[in-house]
Protein backbone atom coordinates (compact mmCIF):
# COMPACT_ATOMS: atom_id res chain seq x y z
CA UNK A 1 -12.96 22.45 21.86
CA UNK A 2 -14.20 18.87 21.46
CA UNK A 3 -11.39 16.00 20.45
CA UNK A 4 -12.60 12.79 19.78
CA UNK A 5 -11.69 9.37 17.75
CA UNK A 6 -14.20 8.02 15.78
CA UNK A 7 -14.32 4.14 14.76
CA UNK A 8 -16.75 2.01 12.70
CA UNK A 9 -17.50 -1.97 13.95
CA UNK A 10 -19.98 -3.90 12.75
CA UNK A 11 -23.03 -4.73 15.04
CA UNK A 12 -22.22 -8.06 15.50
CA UNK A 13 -19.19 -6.77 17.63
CA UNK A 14 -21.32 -4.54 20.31
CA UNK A 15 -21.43 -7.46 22.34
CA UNK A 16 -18.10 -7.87 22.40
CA UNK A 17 -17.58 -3.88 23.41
CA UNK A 18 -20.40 -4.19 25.98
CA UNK A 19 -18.29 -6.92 27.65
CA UNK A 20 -14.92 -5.81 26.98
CA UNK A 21 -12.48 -6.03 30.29
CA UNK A 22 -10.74 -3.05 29.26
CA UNK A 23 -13.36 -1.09 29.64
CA UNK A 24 -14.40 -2.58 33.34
CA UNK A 25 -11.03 -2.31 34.04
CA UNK A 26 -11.39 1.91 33.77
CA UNK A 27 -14.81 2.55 34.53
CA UNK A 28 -15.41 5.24 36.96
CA UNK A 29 -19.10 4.20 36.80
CA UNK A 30 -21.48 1.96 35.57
CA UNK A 31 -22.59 2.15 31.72
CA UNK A 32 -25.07 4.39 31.14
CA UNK A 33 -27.73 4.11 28.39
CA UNK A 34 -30.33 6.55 26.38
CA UNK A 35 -32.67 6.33 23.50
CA UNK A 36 -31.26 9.91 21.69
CA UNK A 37 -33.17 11.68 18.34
CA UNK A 38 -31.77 14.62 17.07
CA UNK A 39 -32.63 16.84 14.46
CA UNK A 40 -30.00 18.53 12.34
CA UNK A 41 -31.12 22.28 10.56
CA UNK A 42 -29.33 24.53 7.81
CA UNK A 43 -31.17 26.31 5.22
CA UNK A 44 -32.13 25.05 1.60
CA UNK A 45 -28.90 26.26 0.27
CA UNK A 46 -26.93 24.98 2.80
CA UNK A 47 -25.74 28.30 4.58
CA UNK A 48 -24.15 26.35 7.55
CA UNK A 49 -22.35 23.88 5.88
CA UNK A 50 -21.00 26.00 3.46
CA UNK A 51 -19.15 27.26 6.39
CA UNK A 52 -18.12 24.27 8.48
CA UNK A 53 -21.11 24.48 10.86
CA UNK A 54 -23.82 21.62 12.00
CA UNK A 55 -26.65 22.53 14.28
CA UNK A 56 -28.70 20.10 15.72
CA UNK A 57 -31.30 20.21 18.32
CA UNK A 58 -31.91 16.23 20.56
CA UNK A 59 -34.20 15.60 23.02
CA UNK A 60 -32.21 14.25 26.25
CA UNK A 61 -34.52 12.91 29.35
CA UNK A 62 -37.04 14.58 28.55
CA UNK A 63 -35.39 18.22 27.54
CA UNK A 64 -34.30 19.94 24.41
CA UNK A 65 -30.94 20.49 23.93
CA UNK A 66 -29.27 22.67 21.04
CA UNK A 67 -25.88 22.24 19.92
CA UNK A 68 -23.69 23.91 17.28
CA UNK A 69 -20.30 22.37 16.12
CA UNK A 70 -17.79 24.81 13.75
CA UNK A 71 -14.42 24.74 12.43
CA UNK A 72 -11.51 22.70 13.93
CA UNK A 73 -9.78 19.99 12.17
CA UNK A 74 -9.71 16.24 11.41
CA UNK A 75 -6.00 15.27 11.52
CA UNK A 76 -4.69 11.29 11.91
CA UNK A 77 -8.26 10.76 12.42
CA UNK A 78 -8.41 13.04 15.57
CA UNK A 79 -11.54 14.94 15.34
CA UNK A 80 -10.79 19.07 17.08
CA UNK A 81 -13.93 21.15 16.62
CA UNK A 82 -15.90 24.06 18.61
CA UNK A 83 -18.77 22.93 20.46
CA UNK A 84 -21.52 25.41 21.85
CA UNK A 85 -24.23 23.60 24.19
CA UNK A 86 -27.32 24.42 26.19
CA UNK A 87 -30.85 23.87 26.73
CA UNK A 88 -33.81 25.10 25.01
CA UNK A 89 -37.36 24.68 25.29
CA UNK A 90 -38.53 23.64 21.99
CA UNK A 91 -37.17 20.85 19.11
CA UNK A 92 -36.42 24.24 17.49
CA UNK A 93 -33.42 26.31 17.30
CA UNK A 94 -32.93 29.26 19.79
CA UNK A 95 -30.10 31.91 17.62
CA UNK A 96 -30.15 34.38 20.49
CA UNK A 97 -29.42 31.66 23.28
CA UNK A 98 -26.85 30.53 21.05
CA UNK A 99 -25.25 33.82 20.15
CA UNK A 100 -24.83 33.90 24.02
CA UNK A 101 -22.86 31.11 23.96
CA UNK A 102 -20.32 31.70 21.30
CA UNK A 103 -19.56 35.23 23.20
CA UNK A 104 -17.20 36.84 21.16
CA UNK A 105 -15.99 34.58 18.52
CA UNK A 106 -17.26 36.84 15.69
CA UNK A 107 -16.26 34.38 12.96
CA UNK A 108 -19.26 31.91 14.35
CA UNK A 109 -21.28 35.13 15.12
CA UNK A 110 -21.12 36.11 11.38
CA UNK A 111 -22.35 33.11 10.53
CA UNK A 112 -25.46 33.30 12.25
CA UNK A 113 -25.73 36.86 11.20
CA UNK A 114 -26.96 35.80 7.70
CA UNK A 115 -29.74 37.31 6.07
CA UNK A 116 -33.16 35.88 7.70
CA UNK A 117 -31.39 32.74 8.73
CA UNK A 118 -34.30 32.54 11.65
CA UNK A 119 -36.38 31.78 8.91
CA UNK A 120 -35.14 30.21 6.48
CA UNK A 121 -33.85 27.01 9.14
CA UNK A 122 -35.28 23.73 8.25
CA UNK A 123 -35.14 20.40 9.51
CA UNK A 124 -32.72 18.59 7.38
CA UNK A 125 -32.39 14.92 8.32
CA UNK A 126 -32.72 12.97 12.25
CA UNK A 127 -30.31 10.78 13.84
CA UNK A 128 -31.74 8.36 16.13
CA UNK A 129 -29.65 5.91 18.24
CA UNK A 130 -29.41 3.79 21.15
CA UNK A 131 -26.19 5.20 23.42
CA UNK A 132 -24.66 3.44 25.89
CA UNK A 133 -21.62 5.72 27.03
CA UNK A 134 -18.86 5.45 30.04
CA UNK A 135 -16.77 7.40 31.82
CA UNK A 136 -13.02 5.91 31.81
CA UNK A 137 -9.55 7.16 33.60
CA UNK A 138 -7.08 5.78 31.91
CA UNK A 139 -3.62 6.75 33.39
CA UNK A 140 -4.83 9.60 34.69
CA UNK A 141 -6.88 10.65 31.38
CA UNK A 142 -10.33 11.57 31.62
CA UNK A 143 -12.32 10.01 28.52
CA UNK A 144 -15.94 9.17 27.36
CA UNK A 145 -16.43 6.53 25.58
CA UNK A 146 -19.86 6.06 23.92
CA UNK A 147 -21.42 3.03 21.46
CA UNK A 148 -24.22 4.47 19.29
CA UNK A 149 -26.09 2.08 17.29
CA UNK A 150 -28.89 3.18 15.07
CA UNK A 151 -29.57 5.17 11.90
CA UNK A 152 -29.58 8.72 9.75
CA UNK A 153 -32.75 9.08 8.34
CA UNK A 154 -34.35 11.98 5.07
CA UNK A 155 -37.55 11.46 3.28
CA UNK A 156 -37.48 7.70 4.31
CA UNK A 157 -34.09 6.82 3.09
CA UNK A 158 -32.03 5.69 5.76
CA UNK A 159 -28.25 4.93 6.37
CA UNK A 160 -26.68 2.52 9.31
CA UNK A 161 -24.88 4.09 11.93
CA UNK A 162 -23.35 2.14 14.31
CA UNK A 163 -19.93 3.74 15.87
CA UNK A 164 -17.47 4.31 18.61
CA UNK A 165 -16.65 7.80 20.10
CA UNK A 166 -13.73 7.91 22.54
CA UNK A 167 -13.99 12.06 23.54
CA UNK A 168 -11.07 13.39 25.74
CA UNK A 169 -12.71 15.06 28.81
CA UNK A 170 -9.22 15.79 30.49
CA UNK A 171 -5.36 14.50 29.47
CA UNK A 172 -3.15 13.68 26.18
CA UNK A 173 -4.92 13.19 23.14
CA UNK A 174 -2.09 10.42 22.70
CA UNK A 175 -4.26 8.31 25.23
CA UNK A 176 -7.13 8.18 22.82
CA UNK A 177 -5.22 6.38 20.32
CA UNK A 178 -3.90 4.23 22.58
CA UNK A 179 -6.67 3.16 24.55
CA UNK A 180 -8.38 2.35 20.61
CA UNK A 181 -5.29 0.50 19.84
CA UNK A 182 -5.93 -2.27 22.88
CA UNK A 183 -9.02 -2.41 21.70
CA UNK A 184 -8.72 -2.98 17.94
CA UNK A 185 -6.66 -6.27 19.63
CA UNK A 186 -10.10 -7.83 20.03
CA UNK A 187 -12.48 -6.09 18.39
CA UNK A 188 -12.31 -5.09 14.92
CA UNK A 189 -12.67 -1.67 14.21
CA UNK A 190 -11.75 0.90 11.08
CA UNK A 191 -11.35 5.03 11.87
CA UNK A 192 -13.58 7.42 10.56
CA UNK A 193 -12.75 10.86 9.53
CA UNK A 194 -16.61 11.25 8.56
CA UNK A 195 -18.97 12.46 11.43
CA UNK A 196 -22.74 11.94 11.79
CA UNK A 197 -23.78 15.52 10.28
CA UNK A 198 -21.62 14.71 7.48
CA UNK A 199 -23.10 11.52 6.78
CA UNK A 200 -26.17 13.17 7.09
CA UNK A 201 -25.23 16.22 4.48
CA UNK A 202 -24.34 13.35 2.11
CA UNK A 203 -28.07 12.18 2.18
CA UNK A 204 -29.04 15.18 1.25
CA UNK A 205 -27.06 15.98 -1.54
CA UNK A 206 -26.37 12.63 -2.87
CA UNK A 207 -23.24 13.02 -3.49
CA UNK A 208 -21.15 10.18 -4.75
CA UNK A 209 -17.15 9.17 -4.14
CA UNK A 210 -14.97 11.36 -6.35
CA UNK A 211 -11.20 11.83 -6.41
CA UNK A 212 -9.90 13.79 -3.37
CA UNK A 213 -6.77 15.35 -4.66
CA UNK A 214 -3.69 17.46 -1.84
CA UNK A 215 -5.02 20.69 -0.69
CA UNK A 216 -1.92 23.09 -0.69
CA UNK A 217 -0.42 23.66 2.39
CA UNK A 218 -0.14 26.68 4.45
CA UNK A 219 2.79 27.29 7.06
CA UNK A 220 3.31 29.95 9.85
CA UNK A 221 6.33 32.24 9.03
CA UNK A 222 7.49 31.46 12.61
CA UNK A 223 6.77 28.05 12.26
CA UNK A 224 9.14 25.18 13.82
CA UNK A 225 10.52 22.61 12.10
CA UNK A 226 8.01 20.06 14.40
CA UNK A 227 4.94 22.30 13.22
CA UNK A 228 5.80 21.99 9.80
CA UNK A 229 6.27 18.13 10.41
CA UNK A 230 3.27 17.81 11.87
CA UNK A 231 1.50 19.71 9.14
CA UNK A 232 2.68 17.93 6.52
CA UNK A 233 1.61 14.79 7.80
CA UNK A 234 -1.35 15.51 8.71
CA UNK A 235 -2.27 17.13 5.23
CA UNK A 236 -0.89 13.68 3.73
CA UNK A 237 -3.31 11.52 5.84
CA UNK A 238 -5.77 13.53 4.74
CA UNK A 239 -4.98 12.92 1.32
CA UNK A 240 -4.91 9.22 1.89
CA UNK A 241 -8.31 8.79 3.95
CA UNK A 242 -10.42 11.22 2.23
CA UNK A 243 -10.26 8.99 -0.77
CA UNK A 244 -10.43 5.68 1.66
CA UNK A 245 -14.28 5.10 0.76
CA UNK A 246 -14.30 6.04 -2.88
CA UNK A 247 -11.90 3.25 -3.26
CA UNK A 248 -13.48 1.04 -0.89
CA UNK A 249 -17.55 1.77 -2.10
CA UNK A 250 -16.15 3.07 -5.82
CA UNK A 251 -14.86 2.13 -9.03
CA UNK A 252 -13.37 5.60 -9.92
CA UNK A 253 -9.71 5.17 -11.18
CA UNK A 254 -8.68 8.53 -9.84
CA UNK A 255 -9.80 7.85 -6.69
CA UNK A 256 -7.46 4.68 -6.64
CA UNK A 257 -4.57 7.00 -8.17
CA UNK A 258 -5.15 9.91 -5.49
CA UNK A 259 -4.72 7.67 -2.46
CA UNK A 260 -1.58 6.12 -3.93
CA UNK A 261 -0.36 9.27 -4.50
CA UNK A 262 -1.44 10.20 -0.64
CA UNK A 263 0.82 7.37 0.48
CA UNK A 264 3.53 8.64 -1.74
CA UNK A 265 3.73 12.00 -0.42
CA UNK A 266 3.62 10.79 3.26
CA UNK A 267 6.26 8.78 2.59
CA UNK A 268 8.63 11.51 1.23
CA UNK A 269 7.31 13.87 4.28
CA UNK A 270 8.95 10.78 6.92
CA UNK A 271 11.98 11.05 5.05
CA UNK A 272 12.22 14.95 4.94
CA UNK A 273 12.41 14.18 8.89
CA UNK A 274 13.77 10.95 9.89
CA UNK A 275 17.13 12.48 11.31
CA UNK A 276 14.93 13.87 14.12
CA UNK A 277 11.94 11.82 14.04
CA UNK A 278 12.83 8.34 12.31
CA UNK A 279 9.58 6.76 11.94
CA UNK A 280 9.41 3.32 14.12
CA UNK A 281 10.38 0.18 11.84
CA UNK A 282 6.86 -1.49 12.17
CA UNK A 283 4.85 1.52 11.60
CA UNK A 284 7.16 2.24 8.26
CA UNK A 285 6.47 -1.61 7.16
CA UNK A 286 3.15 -0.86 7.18
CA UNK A 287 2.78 1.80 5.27
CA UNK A 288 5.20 0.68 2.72
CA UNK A 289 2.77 -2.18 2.49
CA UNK A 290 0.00 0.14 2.10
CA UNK A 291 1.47 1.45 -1.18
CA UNK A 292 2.42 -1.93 -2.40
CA UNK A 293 -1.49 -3.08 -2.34
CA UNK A 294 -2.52 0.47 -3.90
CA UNK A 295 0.42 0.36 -6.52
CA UNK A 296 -0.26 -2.86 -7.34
CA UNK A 297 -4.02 -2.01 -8.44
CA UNK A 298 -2.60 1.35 -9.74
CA UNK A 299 -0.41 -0.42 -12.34
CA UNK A 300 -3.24 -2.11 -14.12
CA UNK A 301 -5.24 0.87 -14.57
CA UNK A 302 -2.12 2.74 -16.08
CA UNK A 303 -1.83 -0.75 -18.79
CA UNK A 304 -5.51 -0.33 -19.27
CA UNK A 305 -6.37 3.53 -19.56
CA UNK A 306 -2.81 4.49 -20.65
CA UNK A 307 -0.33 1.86 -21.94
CA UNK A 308 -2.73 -0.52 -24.21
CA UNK A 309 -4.46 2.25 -25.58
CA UNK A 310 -1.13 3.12 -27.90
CA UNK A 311 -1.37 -0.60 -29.89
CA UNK A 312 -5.10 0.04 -29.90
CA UNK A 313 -4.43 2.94 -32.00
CA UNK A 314 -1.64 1.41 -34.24
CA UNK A 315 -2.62 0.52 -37.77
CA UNK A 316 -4.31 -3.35 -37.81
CA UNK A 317 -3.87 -3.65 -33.84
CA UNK A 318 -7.24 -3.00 -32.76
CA UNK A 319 -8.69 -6.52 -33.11
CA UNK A 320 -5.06 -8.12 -32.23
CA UNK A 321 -5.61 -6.45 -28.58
CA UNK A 322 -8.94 -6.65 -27.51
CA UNK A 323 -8.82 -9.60 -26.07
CA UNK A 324 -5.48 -8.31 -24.22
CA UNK A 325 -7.37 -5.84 -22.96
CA UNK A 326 -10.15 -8.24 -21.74
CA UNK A 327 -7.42 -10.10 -19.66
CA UNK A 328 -6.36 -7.12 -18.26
CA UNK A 329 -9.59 -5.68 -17.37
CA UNK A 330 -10.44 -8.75 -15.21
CA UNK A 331 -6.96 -8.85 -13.37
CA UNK A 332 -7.79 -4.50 -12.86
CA UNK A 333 -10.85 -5.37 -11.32
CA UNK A 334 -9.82 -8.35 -9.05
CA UNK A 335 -6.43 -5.52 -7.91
CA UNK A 336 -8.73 -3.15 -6.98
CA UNK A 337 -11.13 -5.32 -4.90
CA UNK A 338 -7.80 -6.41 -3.37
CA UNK A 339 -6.89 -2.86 -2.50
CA UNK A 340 -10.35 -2.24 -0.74
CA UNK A 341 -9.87 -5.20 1.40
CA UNK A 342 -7.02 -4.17 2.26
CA UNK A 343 -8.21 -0.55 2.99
CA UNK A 344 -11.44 -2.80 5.25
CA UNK A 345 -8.37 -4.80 7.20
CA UNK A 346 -7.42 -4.24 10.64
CA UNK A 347 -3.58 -4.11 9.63
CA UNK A 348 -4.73 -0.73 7.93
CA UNK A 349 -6.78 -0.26 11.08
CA UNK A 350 -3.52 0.05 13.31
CA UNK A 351 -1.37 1.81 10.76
CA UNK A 352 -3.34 4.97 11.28
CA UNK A 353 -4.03 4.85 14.67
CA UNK A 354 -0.01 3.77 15.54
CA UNK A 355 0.51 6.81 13.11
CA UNK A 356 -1.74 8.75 15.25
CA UNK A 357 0.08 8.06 18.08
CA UNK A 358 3.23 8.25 17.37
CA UNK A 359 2.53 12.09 15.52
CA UNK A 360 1.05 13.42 19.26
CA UNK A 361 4.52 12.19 20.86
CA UNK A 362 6.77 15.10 20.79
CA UNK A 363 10.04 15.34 18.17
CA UNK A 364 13.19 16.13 19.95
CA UNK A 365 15.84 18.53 18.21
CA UNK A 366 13.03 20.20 15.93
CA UNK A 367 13.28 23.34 17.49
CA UNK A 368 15.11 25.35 14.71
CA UNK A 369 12.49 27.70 12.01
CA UNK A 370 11.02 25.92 9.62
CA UNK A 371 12.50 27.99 7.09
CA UNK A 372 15.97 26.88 7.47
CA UNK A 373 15.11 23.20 8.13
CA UNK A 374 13.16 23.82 4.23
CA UNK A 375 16.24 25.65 2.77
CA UNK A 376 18.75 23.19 3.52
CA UNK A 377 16.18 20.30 2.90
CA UNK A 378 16.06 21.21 -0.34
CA UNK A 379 19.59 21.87 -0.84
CA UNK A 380 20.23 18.14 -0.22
CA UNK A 381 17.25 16.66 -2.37
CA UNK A 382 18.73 19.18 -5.51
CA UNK A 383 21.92 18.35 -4.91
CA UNK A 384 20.74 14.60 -4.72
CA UNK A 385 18.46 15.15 -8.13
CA UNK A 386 21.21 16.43 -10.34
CA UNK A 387 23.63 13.75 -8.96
CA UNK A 388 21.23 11.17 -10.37
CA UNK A 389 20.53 13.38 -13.67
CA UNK A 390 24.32 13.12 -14.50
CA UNK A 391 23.66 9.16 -13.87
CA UNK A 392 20.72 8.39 -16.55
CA UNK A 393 21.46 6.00 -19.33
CA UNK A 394 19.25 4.58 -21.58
CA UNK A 395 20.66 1.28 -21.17
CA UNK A 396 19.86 0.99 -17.58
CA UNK A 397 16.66 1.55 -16.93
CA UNK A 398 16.96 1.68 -12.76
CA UNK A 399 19.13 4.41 -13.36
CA UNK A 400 16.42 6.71 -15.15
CA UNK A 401 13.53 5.17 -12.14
CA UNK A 402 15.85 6.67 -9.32
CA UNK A 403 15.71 10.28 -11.38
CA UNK A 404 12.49 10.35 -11.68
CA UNK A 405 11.83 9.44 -7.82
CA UNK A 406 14.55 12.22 -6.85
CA UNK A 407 12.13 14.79 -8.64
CA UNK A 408 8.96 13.45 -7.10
CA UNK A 409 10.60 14.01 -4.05
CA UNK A 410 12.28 17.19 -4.29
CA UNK A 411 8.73 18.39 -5.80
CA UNK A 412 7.10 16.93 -3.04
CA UNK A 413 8.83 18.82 -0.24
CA UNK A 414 8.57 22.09 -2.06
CA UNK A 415 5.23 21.83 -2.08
CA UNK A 416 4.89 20.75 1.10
CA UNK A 417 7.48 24.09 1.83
CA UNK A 418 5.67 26.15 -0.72
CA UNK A 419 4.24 28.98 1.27
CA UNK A 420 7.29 30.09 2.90
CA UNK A 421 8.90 30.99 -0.42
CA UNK A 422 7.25 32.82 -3.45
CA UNK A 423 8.23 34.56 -7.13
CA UNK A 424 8.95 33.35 -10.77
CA UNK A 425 12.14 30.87 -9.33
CA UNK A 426 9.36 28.81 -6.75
CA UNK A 427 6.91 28.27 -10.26
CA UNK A 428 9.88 27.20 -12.52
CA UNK A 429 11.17 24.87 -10.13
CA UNK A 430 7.96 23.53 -9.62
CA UNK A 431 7.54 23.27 -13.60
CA UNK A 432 10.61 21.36 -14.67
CA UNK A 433 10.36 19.19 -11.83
CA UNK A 434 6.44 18.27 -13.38
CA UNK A 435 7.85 18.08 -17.04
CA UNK A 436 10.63 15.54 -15.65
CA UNK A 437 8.14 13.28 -13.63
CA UNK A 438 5.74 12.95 -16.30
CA UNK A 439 9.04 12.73 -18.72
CA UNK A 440 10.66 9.60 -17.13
CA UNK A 441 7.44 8.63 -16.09
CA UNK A 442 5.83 7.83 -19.56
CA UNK A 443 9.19 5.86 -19.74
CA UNK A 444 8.53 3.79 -16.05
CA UNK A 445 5.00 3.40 -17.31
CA UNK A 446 6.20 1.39 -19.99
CA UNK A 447 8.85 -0.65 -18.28
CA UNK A 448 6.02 -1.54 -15.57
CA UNK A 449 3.78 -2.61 -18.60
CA UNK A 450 6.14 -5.19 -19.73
CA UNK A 451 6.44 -6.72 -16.42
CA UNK A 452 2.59 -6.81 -16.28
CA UNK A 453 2.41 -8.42 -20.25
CA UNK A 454 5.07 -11.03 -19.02
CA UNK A 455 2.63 -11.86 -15.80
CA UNK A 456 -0.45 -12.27 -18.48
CA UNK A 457 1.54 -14.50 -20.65
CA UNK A 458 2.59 -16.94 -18.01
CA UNK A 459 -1.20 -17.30 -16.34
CA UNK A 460 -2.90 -17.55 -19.84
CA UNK A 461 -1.05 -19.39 -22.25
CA UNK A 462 -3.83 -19.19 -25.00
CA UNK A 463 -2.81 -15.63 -25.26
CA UNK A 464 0.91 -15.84 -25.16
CA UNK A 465 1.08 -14.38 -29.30
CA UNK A 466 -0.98 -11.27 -28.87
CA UNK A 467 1.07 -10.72 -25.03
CA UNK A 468 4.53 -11.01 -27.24
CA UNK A 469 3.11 -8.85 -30.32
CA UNK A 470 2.00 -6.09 -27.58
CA UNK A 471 5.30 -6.69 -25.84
CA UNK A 472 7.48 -6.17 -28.78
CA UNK A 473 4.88 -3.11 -30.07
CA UNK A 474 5.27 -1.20 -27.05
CA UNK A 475 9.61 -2.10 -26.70
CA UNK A 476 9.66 -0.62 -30.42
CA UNK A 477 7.33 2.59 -29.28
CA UNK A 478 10.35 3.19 -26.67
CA UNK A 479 12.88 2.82 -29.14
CA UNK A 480 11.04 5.39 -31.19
CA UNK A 481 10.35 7.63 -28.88
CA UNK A 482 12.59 7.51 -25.57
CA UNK A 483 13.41 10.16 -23.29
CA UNK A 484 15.26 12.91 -24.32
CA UNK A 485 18.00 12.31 -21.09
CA UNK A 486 20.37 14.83 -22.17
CA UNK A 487 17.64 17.81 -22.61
CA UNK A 488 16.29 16.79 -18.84
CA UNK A 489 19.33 16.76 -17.05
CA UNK A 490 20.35 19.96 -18.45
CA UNK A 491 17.24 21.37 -17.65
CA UNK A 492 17.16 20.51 -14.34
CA UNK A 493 20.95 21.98 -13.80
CA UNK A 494 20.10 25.12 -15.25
CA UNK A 495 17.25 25.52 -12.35
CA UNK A 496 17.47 28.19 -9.40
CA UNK A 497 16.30 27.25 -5.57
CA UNK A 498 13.73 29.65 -5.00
């Protein structure tokens, strides 16, 4: 099983690693360096890929060396996957040799078993870089580090690579994080949850940077408490960096919305456990900071896609807005550059690998099945929700805002807690909780959009008529049409834990 960090620096900063005393300081040896090509094979339709395999064959001193890498994981950024190795004597692939290798993992052996895979294999794309690589003990862990600078290349389109593997040879996978985070102190770096082979796939199918939305979560019956907290967070970082670049490279609203929501969820997982495993003050600051910068961005998409839409429609408002919307278009745009910087900053840099970190070090008191920890979890957050319920009043706005976040929660953890329970009580729980978030939240949306109008109105004074006419047209819509608050609170106490 390989385990490995991956980080991004620009070129400009190879120097800088090349040089670094930290890395003198653990050398066993002196750096090593190769000129490496390898070429990565699947079949037209993509038979590997389409079940988490890459095969590549490089060239190393002179002999061929084939290499298939399957399955594992990508969690906090810590790359777990097989790895089969060994020579052959051609830039070919060699199936039999490799079936050798994978012995009797029949999953991987199935794989290879397709239908005239020998000869359907093609060349897909070639990665050529220059590696310089070291061998480092640090306290007693064995680790490779390696700086390859070059490029993916199909059909003559090419894509940078330039990147920093830190592979665990021998120790705690906690050291790998650590050893990147005195690094990051001098050189700027960001994670990467992407490999080579998938950068490579991506030339190939030109795919773009769409929304990546939670994947549900699956828990052991037996499971712990600690494995279900470290599943959970790891399926809400994933959440949060798979949309990272689409954000970053994209203009995709969704994407924006999907990463925001990432950072929501993992907050409500920290709090499910912070009895046992409080999260460290700085660590929490940053991530709370996190969802400020996406929030911020998030709130002028609602007012634009959402909110304004509802005086564009009104009888004789269309021309009265437009120039609103123009206003608010430019302030969406300059948000969401401001969220991508802070996605390319090294503050968000050190958030994930601190979070990485601080998930390998183990939770004390945890011990109990994760089934009971979920039952009584959400006996408190229901408890908690209908307390609030009883609370709501129209006239207090902060009052209907801390419902609505007890539901998010409580739906959070039972879908985080989902596949230990199951029948008709799970899906109606899950539905009111929906109804009431979208509910309260079509009332929040419009409580945020007034803030937002007020904000226009004071930095362009030219438009401070149509920002009062839209204020006043969207105060009267919730006037007209405000939350039923008696219906949803006696929804949600005629619901059954499943």
């Amino acid at each position: 099983m390989e385990v490995e960090l991956k980080l991004l620096l620009s070129p400009a900063d190879n120097d800088l690693l090349l040089q670094h005393p930290l890395i003198a300081a653990h050398a066993r040896a002196p750096v090593r360096s190769q000129h490496l090509s390898a070429r990565y094979f699947d079949t037209p339709d993509l038979h590997l890929l389409r079940h988490g395999a890459g095969l590549r064959v490089r060239k190393i001193d002179g002999a061929w060396i084939q290499t298939m890498k399957a399955g594992g994981s990508v969690q906090s950024g810590l790359h777990r996957r097989n790895e089969w190795e060994g020579p052959v004597d051609r830039p070919w692939p060699r199936l039999g040799k490799l079936r050798k290798l994978i012995g009797d993992h029949q999953q991987w052996l199935d794989v290879l078993a397709a239908d005239d895979l020998k000869t359907r294999l093609e060349p897909l794309f070639v990665v050529t870089v220059q590696r310089h690589s070291w061998d480092l003990d640090v306290d007693g862990n064995h680790i490779e580090l390696v700086l390859d600078h070059g490029h993916i290349e199909r059909h003559g389109h090419q894509v940078p690579v330039n990147e920093i593997e830190l592979e665990l040879k021998d120790g705690d996978p906690a050291s790998l994080f650590a050893f990147a985070l005195q690094l990051q102190e001098q050189i700027p770096m960001r994670l990467s949850n992407t490999n080579k082979a998938e950068r490579g796939y991506m030339l190939c199918r030109q795919t773009g940077t769409v929304p990546y939305r939670a994947q549900s979560l699956s828990l052991a019956p037996d499971a712990t408490a600690a494995d279900a907290r470290l599943a959970i967070l790891n399926n809400c970082l994933q959440h949060i960096q798979r949309n990272e670049n689409a954000v970053i490279e994209g203009d995709d609203a969704e994407t924006l919305h999907q990463m925001r929501v990432g950072v929501r969820r993992l907050r409500s997982a920290l709090k499910l456990f912070e009895a046992c495993a409080p999260c460290p003050p700085a660590l929490q600051e940053d991530i709370n900071w996190l969802g400020t910068e996406l929030g911020a961005a998030r709130d002028w998409d609602v007012l634009l896609a959402s909110t304004l839409t509802h005086i564009q429609a009104s009888p004789g408002g269309r021309n009265s807005v437009l120039d609103l919307q123009t206003l608010a278009l430019k302030t969406a745009h300059a948000k969401r550059r401001e969220a991508a910087q802070a996605l390319l900053s090294q503050r968000y840099t050190r958030l994930l690998l601190t979070m990485g970190l601080w998930m390998q070090l183990p939770a004390e008191g945890m011990d109990e099945p994760a089934t009971a920890f979920a039952n009584s979890t959400m006996k408190r957050l229901h408890k908690k929700l209908l307390k609030r319920a009883q609370r709501m009043d129209d006239g207090a706005p902060e009052t209907i805002h801390r419902t609505r976040i007890a539901a998010k929660r409580a739906r959070y953890a039972l879908e985080f807690f989902h596949s230990l329970h199951s029948g008709k009580a799970l899906r109606n729980y899950l539905k009111t909780l929906s109804a009431t978030q979208e509910e309260l939240g079509r009332h929040n949306d419009l409580v945020v959009a007034d803030r937002l109008l007020r904000e226009l109105g004071q930095q362009h004074e030219a438009a401070a008529a149509t920002v009062q006419f839209a204020r006043g047209y969207l105060q009267a819509l919730q006037a007209a049409q405000p939350a039923n608050l008696a219906t949803i609170c006696a929804d949600l106490h005629a619901l059954r834990l499943p």
